[in-house]
Protein backbone atom coordinates (compact mmCIF):
# COMPACT_ATOMS: atom_id res chain seq x y z
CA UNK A 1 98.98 103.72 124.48
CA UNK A 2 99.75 101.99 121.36
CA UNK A 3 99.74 104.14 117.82
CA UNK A 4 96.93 103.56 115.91
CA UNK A 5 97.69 101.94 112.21
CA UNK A 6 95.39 101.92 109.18
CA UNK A 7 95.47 100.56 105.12
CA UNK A 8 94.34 102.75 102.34
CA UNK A 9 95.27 104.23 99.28
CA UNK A 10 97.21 106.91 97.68
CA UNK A 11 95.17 109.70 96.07
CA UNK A 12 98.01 112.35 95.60
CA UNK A 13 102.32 111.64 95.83
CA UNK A 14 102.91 115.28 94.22
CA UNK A 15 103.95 116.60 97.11
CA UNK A 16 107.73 116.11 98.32
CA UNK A 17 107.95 114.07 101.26
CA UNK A 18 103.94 113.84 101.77
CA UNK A 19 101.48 110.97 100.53
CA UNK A 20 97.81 112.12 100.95
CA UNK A 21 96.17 108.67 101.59
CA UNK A 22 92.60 107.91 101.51
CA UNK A 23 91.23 105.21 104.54
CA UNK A 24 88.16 103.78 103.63
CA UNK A 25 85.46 102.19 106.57
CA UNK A 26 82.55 100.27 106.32
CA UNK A 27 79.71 100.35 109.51
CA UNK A 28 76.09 98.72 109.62
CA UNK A 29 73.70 102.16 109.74
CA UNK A 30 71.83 101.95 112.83
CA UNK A 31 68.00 102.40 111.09
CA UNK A 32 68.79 101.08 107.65
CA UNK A 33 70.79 98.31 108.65
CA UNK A 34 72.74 98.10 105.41
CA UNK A 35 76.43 98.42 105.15
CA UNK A 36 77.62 102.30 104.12
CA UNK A 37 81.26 103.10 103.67
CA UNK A 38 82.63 106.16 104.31
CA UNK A 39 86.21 107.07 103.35
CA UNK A 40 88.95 110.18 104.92
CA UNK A 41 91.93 111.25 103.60
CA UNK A 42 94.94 111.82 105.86
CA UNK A 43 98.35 113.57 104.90
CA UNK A 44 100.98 111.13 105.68
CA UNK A 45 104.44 111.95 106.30
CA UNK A 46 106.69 110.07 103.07
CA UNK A 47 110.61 110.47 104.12
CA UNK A 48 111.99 108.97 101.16
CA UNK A 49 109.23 109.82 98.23
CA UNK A 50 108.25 106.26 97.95
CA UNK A 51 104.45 106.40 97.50
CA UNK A 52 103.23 106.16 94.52
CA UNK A 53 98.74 107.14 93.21
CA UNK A 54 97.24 104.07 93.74
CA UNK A 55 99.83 102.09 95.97
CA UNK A 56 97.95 100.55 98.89
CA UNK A 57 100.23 101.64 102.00
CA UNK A 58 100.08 101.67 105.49
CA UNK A 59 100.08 104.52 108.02
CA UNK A 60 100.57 104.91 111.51
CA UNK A 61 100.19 108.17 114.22
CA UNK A 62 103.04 109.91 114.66
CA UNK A 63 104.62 113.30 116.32
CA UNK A 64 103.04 116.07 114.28
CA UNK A 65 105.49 116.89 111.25
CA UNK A 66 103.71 119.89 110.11
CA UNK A 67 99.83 121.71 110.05
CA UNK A 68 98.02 118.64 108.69
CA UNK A 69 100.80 115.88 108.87
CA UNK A 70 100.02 113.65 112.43
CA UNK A 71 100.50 109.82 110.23
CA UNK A 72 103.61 108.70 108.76
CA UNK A 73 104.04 105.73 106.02
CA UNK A 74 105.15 102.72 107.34
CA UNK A 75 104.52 100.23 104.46
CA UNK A 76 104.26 100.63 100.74
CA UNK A 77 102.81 96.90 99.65
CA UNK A 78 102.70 96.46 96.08
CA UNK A 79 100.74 98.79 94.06
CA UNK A 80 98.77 98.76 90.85
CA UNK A 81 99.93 102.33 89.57
């Protein structure tokens, strides 16, 4: 089964070796039929203290690292921070 990879941003890099990341996803409500978004943050495993608030990165499932860390940074595009 292949690991799942999402784009978001980075709320928090404070830290060391973690980048909370915030995913954001849009749906079509099922009543109102208008577009909602709805956004999740997920800790993300940062070996080398890369991320930086703001950076739009991108994470992938991994081994479990700690409590709350199951993603790991993969990417760390060009940011505006």
């Amino acid at each position: 089964m292949p690991k799942r990879i999402m784009e978001g941003v980075v709320v928090s890099a404070k830290q060391n070796k973690t980048a909370i990341v915030r995913v954001e996803r849009t749906f079509t409500h099922s009543v109102m039929k208008k577009i909602v978004r709805r956004s999740k943050k997920y800790h993300a495993h940062d070996e080398a203290n890369v991320a930086v608030e703001g950076q739009i990165v991108t994470i992938q499932e991994c081994v479990p690292h700690s409590k709350l860390k199951r993603w790991e940074l993969v990417t760390g595009g060009e940011g505006d921070a």
